[in-house]
C-alpha atoms as a PDB file:
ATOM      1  CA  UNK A   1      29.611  44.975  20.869  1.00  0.00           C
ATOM      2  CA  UNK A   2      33.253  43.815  20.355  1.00  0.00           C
ATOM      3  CA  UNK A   3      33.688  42.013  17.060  1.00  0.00           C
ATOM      4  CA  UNK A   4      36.879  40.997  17.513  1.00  0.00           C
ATOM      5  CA  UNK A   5      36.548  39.811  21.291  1.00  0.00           C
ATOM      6  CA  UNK A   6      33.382  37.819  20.012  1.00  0.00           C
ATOM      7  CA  UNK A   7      35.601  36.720  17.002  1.00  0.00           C
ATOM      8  CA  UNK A   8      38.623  35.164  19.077  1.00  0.00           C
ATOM      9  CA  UNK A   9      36.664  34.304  22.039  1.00  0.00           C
ATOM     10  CA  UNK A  10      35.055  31.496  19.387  1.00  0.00           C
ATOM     11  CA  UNK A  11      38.073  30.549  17.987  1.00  0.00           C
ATOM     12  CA  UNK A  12      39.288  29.587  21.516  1.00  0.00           C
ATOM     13  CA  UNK A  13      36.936  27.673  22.396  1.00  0.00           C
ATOM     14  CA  UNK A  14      37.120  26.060  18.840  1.00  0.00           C
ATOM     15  CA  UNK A  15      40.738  25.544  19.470  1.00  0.00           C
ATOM     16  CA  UNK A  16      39.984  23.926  22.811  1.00  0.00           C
ATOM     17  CA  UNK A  17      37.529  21.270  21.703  1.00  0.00           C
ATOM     18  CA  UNK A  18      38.796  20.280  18.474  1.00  0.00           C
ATOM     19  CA  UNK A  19      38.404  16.753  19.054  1.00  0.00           C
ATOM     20  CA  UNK A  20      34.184  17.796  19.864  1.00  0.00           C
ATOM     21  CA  UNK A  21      34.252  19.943  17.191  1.00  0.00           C
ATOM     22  CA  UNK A  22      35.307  17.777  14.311  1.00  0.00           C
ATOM     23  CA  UNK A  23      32.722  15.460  15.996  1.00  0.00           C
ATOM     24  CA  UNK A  24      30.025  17.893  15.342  1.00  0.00           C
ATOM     25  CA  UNK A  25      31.113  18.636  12.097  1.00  0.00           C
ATOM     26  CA  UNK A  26      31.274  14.844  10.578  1.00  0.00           C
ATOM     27  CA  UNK A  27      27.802  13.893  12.372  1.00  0.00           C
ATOM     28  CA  UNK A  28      26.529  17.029  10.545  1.00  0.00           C
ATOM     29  CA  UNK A  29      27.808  16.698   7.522  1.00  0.00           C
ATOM     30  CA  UNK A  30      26.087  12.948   7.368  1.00  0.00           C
ATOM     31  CA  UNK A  31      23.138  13.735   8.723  1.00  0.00           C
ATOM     32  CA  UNK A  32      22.753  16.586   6.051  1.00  0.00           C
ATOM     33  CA  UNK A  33      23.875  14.394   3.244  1.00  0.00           C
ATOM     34  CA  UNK A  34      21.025  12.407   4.225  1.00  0.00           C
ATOM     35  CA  UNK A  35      19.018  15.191   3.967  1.00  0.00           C
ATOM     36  CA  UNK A  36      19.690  16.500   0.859  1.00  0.00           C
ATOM     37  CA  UNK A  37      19.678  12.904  -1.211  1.00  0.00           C
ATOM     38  CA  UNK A  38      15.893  12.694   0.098  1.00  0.00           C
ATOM     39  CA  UNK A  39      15.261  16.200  -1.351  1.00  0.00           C
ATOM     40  CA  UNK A  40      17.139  15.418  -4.674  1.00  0.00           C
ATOM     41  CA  UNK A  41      15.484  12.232  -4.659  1.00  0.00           C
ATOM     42  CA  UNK A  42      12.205  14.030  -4.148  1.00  0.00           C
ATOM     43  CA  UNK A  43      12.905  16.383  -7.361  1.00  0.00           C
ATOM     44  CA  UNK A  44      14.127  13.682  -9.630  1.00  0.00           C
ATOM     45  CA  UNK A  45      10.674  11.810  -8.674  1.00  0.00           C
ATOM     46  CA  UNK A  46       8.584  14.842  -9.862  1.00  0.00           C
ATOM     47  CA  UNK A  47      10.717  14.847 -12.947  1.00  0.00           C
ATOM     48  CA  UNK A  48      10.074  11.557 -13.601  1.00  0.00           C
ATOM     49  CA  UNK A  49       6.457  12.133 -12.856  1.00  0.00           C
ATOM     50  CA  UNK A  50       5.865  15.113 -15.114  1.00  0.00           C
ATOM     51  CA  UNK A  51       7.606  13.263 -17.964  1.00  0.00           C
ATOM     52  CA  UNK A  52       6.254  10.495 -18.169  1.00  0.00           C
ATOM     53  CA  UNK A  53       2.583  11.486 -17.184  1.00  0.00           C
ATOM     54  CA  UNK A  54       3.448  14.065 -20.363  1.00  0.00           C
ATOM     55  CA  UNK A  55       4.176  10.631 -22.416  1.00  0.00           C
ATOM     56  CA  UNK A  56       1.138   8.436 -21.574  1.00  0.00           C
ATOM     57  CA  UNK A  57      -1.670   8.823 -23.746  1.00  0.00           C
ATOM     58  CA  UNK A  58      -5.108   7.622 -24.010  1.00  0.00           C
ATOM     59  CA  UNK A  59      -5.350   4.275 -25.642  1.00  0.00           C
ATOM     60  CA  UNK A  60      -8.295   2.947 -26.898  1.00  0.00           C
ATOM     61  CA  UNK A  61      -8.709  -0.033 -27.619  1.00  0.00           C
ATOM     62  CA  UNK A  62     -11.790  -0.970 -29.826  1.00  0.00           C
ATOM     63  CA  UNK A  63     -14.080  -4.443 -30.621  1.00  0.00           C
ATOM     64  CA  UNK A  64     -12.568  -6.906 -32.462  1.00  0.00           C
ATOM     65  CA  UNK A  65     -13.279 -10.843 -33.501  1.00  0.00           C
ATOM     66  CA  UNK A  66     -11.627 -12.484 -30.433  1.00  0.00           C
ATOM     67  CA  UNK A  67     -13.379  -9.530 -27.731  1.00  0.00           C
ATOM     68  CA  UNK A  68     -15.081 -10.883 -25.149  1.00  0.00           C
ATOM     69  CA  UNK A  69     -18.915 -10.605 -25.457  1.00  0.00           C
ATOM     70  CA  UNK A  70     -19.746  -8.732 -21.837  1.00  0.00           C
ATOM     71  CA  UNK A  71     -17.388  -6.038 -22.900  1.00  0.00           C
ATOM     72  CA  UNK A  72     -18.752  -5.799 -26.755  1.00  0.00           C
ATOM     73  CA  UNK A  73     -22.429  -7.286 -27.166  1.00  0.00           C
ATOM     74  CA  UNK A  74     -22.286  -5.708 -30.647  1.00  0.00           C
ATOM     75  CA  UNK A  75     -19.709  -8.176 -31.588  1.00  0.00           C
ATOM     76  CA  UNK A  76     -16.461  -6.033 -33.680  1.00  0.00           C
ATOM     77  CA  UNK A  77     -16.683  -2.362 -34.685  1.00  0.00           C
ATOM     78  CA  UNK A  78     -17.448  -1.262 -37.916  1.00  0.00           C
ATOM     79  CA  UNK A  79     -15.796   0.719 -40.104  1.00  0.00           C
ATOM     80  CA  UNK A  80     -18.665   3.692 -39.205  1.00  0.00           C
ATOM     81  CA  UNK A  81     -18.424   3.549 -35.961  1.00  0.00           C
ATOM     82  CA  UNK A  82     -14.435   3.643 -35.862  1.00  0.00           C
ATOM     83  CA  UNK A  83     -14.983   6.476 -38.356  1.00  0.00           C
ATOM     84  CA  UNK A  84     -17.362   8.370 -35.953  1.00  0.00           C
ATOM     85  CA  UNK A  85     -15.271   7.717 -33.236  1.00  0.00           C
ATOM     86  CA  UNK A  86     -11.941   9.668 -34.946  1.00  0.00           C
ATOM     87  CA  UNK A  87     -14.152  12.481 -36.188  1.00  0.00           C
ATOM     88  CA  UNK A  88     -15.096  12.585 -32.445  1.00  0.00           C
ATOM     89  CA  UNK A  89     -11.864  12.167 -31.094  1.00  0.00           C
ATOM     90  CA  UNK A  90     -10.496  14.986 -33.864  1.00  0.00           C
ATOM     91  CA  UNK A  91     -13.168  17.308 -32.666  1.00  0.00           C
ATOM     92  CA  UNK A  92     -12.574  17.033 -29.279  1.00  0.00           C
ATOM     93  CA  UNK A  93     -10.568  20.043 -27.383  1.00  0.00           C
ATOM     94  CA  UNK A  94      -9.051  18.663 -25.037  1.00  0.00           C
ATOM     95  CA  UNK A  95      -6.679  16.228 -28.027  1.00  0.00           C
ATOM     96  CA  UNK A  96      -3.799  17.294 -29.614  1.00  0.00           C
ATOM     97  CA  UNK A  97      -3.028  14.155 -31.501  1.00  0.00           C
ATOM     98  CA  UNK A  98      -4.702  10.787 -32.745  1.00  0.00           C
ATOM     99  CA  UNK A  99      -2.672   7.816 -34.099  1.00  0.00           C
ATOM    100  CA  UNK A 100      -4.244   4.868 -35.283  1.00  0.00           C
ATOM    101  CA  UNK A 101      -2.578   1.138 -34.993  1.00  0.00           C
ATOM    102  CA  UNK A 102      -3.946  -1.365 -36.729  1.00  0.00           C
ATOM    103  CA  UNK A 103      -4.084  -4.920 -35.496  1.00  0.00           C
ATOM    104  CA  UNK A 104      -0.481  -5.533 -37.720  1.00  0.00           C
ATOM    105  CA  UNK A 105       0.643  -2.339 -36.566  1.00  0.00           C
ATOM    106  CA  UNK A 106      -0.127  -3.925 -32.899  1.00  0.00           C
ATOM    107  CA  UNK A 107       1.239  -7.541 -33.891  1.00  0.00           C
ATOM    108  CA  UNK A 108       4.420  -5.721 -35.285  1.00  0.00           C
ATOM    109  CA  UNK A 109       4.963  -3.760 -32.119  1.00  0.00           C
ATOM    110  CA  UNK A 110       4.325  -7.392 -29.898  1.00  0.00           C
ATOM    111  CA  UNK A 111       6.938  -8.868 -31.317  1.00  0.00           C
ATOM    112  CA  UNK A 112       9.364  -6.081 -30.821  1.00  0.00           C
ATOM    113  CA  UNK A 113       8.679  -6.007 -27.500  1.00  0.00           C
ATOM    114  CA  UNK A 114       8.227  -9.656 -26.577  1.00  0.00           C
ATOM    115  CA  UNK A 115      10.388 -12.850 -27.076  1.00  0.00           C
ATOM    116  CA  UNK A 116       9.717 -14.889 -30.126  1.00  0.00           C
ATOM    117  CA  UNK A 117       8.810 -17.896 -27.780  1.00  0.00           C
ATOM    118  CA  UNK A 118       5.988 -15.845 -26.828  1.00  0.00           C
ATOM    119  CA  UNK A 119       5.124 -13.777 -30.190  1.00  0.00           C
ATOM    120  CA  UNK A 120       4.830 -16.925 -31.971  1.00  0.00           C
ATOM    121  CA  UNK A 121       2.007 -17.605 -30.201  1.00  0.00           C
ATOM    122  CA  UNK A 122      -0.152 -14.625 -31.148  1.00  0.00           C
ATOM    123  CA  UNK A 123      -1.336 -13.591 -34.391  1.00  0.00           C
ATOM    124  CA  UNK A 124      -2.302 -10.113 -35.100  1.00  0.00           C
ATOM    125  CA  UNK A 125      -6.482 -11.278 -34.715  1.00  0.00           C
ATOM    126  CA  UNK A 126      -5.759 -11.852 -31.428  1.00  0.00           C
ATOM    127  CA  UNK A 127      -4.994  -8.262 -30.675  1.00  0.00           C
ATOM    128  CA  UNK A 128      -7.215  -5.314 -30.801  1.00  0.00           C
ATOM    129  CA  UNK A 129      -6.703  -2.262 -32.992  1.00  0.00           C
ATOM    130  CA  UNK A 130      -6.554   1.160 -31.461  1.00  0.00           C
ATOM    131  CA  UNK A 131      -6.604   5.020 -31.125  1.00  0.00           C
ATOM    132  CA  UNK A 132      -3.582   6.569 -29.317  1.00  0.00           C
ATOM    133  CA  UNK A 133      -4.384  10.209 -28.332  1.00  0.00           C
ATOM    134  CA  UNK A 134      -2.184  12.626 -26.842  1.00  0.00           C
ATOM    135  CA  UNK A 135      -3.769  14.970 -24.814  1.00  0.00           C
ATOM    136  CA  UNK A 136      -3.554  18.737 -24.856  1.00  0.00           C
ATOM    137  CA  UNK A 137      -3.624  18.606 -20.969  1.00  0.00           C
ATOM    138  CA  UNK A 138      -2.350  15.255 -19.468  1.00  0.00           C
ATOM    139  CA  UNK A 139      -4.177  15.700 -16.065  1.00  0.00           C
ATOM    140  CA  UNK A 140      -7.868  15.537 -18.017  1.00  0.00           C
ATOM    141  CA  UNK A 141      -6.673  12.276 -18.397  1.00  0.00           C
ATOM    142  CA  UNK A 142      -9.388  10.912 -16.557  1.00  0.00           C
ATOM    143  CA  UNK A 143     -12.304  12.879 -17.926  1.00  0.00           C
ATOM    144  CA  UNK A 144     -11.038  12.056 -21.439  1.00  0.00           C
ATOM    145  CA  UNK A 145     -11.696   8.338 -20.868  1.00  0.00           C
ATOM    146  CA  UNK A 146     -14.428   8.315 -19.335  1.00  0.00           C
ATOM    147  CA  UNK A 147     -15.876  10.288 -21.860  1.00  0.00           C
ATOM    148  CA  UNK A 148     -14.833   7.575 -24.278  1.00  0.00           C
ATOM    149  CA  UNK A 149     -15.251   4.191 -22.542  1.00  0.00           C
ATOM    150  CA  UNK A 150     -18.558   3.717 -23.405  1.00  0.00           C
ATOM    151  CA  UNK A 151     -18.167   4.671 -26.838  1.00  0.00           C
ATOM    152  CA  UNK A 152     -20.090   2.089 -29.583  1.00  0.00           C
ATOM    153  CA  UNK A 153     -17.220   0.148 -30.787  1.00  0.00           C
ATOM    154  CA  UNK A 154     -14.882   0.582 -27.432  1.00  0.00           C
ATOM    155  CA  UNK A 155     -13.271  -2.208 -25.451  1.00  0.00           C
ATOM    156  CA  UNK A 156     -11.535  -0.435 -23.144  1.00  0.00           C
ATOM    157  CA  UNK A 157      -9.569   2.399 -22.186  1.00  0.00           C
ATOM    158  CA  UNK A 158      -6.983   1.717 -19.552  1.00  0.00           C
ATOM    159  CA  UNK A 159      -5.682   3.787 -17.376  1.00  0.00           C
ATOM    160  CA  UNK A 160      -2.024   3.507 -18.263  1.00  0.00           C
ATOM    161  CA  UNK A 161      -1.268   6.176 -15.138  1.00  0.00           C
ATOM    162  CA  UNK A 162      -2.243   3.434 -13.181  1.00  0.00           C
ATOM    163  CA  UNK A 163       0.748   1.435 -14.532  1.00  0.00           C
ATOM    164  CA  UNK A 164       3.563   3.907 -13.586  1.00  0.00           C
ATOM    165  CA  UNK A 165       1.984   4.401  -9.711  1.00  0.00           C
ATOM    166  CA  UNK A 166       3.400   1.713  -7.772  1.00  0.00           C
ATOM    167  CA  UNK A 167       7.173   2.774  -9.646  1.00  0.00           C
ATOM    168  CA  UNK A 168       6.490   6.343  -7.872  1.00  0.00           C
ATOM    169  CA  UNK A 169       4.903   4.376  -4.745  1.00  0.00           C
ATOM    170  CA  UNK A 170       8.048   3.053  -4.277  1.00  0.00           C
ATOM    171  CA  UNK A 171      10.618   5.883  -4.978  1.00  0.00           C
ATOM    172  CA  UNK A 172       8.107   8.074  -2.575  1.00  0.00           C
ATOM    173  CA  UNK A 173       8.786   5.234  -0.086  1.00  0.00           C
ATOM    174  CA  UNK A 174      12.631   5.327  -0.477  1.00  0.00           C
ATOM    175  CA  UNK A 175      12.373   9.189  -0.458  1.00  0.00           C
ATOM    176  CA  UNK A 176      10.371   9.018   3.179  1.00  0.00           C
ATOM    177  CA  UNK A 177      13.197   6.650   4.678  1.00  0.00           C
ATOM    178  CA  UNK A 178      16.171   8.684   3.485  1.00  0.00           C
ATOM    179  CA  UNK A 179      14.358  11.630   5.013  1.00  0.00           C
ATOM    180  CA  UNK A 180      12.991   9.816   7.920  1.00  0.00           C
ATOM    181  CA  UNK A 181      16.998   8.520   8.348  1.00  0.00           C
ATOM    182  CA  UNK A 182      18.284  12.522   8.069  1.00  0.00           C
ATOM    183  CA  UNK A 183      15.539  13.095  10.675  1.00  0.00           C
ATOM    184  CA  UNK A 184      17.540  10.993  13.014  1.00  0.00           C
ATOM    185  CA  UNK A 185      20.884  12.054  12.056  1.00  0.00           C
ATOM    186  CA  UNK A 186      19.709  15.916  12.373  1.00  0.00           C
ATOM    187  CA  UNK A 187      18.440  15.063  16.184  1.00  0.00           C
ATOM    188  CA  UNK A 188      21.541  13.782  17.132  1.00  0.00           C
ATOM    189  CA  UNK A 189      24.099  16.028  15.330  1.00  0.00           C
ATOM    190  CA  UNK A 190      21.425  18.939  17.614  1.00  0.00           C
ATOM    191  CA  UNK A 191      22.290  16.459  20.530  1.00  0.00           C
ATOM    192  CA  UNK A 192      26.105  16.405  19.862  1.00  0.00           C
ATOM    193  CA  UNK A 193      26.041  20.548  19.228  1.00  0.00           C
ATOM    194  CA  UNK A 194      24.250  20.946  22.826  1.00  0.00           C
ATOM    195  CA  UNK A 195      26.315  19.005  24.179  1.00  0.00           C
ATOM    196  CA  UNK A 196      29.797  20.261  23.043  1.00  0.00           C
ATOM    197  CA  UNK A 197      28.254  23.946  23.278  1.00  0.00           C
ATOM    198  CA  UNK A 198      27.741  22.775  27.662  1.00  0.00           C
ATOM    199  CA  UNK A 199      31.045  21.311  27.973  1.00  0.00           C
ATOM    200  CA  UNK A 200      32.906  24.670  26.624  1.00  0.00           C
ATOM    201  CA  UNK A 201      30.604  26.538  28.800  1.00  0.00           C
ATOM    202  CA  UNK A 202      31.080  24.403  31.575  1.00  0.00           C
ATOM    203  CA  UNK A 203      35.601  24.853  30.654  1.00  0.00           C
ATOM    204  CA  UNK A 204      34.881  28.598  30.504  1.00  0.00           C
ATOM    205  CA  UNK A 205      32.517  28.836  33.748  1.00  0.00           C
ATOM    206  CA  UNK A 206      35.396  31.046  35.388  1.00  0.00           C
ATOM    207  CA  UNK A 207      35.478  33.453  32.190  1.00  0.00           C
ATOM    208  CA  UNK A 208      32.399  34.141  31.927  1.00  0.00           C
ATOM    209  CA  UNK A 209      31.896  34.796  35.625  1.00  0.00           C
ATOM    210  CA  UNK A 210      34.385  37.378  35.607  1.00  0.00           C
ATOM    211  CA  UNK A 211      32.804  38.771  32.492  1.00  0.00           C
ATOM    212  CA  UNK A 212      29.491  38.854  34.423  1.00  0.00           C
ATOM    213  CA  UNK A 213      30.949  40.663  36.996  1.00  0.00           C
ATOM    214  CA  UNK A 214      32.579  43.321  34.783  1.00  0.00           C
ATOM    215  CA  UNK A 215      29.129  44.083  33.513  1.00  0.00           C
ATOM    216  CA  UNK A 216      28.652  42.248  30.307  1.00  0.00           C
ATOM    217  CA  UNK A 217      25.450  41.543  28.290  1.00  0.00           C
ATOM    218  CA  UNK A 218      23.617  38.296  27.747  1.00  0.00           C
ATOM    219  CA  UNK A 219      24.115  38.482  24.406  1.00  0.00           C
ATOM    220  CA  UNK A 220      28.467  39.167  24.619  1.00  0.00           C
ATOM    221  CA  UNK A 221      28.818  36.137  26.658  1.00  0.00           C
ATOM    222  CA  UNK A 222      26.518  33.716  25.043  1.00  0.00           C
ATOM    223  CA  UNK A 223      27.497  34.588  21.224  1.00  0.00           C
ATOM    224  CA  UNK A 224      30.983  32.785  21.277  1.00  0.00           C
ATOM    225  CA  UNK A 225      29.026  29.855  22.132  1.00  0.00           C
ATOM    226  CA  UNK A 226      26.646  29.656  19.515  1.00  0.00           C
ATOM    227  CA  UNK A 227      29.116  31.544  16.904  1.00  0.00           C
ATOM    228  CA  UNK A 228      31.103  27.840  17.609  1.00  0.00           C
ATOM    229  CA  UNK A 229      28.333  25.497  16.649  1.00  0.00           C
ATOM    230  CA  UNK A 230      26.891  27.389  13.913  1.00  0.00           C
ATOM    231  CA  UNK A 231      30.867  27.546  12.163  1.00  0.00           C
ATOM    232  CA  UNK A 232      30.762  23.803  13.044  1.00  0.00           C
ATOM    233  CA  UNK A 233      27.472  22.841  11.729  1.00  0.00           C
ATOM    234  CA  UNK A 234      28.401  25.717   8.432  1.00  0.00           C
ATOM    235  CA  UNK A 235      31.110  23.488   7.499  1.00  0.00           C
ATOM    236  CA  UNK A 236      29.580  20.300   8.141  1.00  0.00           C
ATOM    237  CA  UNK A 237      26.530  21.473   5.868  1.00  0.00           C
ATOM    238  CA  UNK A 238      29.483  22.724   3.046  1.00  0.00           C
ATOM    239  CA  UNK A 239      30.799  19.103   3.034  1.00  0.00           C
ATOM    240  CA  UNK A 240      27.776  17.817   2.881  1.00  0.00           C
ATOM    241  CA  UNK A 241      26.877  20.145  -0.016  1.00  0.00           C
ATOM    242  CA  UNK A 242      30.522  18.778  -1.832  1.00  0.00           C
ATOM    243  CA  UNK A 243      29.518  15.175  -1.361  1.00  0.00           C
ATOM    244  CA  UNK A 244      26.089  16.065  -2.869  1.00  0.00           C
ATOM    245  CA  UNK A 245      27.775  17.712  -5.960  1.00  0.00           C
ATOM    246  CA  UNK A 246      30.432  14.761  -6.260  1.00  0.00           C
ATOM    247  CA  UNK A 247      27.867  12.059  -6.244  1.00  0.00           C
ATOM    248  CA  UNK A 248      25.200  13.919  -8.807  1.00  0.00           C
ATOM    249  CA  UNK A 249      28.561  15.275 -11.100  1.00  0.00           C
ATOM    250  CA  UNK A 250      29.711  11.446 -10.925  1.00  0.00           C
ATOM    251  CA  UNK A 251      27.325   9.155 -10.913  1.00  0.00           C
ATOM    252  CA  UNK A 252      24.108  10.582 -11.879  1.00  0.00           C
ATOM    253  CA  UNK A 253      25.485  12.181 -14.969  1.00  0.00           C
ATOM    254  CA  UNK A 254      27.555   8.793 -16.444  1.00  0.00           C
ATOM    255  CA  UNK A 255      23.513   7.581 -16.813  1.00  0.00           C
ATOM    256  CA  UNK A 256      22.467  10.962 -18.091  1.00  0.00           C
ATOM    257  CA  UNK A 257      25.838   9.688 -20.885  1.00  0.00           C
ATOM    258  CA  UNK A 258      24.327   6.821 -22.212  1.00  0.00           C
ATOM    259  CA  UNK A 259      23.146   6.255 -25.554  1.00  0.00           C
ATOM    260  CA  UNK A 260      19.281   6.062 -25.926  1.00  0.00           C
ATOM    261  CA  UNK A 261      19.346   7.847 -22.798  1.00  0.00           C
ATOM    262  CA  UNK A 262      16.553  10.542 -22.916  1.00  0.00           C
ATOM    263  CA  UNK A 263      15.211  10.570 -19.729  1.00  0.00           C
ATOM    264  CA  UNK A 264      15.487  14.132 -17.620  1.00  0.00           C
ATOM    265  CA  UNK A 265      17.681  13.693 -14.290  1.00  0.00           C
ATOM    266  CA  UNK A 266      18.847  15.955 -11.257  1.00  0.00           C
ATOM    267  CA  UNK A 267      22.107  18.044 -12.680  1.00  0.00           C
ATOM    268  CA  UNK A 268      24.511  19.653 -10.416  1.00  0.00           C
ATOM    269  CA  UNK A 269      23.120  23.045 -10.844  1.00  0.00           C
ATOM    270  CA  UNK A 270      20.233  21.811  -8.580  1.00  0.00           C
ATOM    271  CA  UNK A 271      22.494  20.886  -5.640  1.00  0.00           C
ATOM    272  CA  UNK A 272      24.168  24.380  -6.136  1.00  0.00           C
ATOM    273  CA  UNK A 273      21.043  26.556  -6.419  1.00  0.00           C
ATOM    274  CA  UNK A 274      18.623  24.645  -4.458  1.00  0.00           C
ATOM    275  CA  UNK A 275      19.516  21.710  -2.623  1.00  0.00           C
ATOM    276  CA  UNK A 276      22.647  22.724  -1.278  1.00  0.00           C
ATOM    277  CA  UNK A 277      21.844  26.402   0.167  1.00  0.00           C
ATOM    278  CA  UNK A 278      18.798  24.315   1.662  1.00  0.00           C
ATOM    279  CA  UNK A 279      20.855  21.845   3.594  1.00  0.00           C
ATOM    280  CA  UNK A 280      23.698  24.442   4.862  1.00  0.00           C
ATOM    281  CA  UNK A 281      20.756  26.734   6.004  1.00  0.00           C
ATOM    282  CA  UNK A 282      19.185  23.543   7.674  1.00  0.00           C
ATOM    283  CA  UNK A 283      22.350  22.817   9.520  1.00  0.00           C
ATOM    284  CA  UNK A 284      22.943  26.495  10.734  1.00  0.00           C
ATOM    285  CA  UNK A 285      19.166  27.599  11.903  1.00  0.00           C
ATOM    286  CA  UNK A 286      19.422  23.637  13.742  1.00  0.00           C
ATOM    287  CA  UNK A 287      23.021  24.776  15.271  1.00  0.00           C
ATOM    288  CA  UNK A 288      21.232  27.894  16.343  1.00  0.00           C
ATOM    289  CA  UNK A 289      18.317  26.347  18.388  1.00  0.00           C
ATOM    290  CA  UNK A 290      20.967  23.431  19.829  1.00  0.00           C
ATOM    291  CA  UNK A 291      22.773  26.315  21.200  1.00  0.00           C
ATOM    292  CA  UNK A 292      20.428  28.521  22.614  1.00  0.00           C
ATOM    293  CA  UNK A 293      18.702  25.437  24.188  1.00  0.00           C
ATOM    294  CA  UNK A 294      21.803  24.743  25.981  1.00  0.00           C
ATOM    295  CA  UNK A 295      22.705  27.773  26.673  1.00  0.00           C
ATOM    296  CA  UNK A 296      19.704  28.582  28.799  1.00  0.00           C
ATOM    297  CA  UNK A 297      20.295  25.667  31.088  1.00  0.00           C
ATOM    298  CA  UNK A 298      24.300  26.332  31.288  1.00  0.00           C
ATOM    299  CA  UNK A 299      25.399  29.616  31.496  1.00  0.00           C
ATOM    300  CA  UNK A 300      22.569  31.425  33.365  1.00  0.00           C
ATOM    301  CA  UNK A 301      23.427  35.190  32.876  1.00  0.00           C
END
């Protein structure tokens, strides 16, 4: 096969349809931007989840003077049974840690957290002392409480995963939509590439008789075609891949900046290494099928 024939037949037809071209290359470069924030936003949502999942720990909260009497008939705990319940909670396996907070330690922490209008309200009585337990592994989670929930002397012991699941409800819901969105955007830059990819073969009709006629393959007359929308759809993904990098480089990282700042987000080495080969891949292998589609219907050889 001719390389170079292939090679300037494509940058003809390029060259011919620039206005179609640059077309294909700005819907592709959107519709892979799309893309590729839905992936990063996927990734920085599993971040999120696997640190903060590794943060929450068990808390159980035990009996105290102002518990209500379904949840401890045995009125407060004693100082056995909170004794048997750390030597149980030490001997357990599946713990790493075990802090105790006493009911100032609790009141202290309340009025850190909460306005004075409200703290002034509460006096450390009213709230119940507790054992916070980091867990070797935080997906026994579950077992670990249950375990522990009906211990003598136990309250309750919330599930504090169940706090941080409508946060990742949500950013699973954005996630969807941005994908859902790049969905759209992908079907019509495959729409616009089939259709540019027709009207050059349709321009060309007489050249590629003649080229018929001379004896050519399939494959020689139909490559300039597709070589066009894939170099297209390449440098639409690229840009896409650049706005991707400009975006996380600039604007994720001034967060990443702050003070106090500790929590793990998407760095640019994760558009250049995962997300961005991704998307340009995405963008050629859709070219690809765009072209062939059209091809079969257009330029019967």
């Amino acid at each position: 096969m001719r390389v170079g024939f292939v090679l300037s037949e494509m940058v003809t037809g390029l060259r011919r349809n620039v206005t179609m071209s640059l077309a294909v290359v700005l819907v592709t470069m959107v519709s892979l931007f799309f893309f590729g924030a839905g992936l990063l936003v996927q990734k920085q949502v599993d971040i999120l989840k696997g640190d903060w999942y590794d943060r929450v720990q068990v808390s159980i909260f035990m009996c105290g003077s102002e518990s209500r009497e379904d949840l401890c008939p045995g009125g407060a705990i004693t100082d056995t049974q909170r004794d048997d319940l750390r030597e149980a909670l030490n001997a357990d396996p599946r713990v790493a840690e075990v802090f105790y907070e006493s009911q100032q330690d609790a009141f202290a922490n309340f009025r850190e957290q909460f306005d004075p209008s409200v703290a002034d309200n509460v006096s450390p009585d009213q709230l119940p002392e507790s054992f916070r337990v980091r867990l070797v592994d935080p997906e026994g989670y579950l077992e670990v409480s249950e375990d522990f929930a009906g211990y003598p002397g136990v309250e309750d012991v919330p599930d504090q995963r169940a706090i941080l699941q409508p946060l990742f409800t949500v950013l699973n819901v954005a996630t969807q939509i941005a994908l859902g969105l790049a969905a759209v955007m992908l079907l019509c830059s495959m729409m616009l590439v089939s259709t540019t990819i027709r009207l050059t073969a349709f321009s060309r009709r007489r050249e590629t008789t003649i080229m018929r006629l001379v004896g050519a393959s399939r494959a020689l007359i139909q490559l300039p075609f597709v070589l066009e929308g894939v170099v297209a759809s390449l440098i639409g993904g690229l840009l896409a891949s650049g706005a991707l990098w400009v975006m996380v480089n600039f604007g994720v990282s001034r967060l990443r900046s702050r003070p106090g700042f500790t929590t793990r987000l998407i760095d640019t080495n994760d558009v250049l290494t995962q997300t961005g080969p991704v998307i340009v891949a995405v963008g050629v292998v859709f070219a690809i099928i765009a072209s062939f589609i059209s091809l079969r219907r257009w330029l019967k050889v």
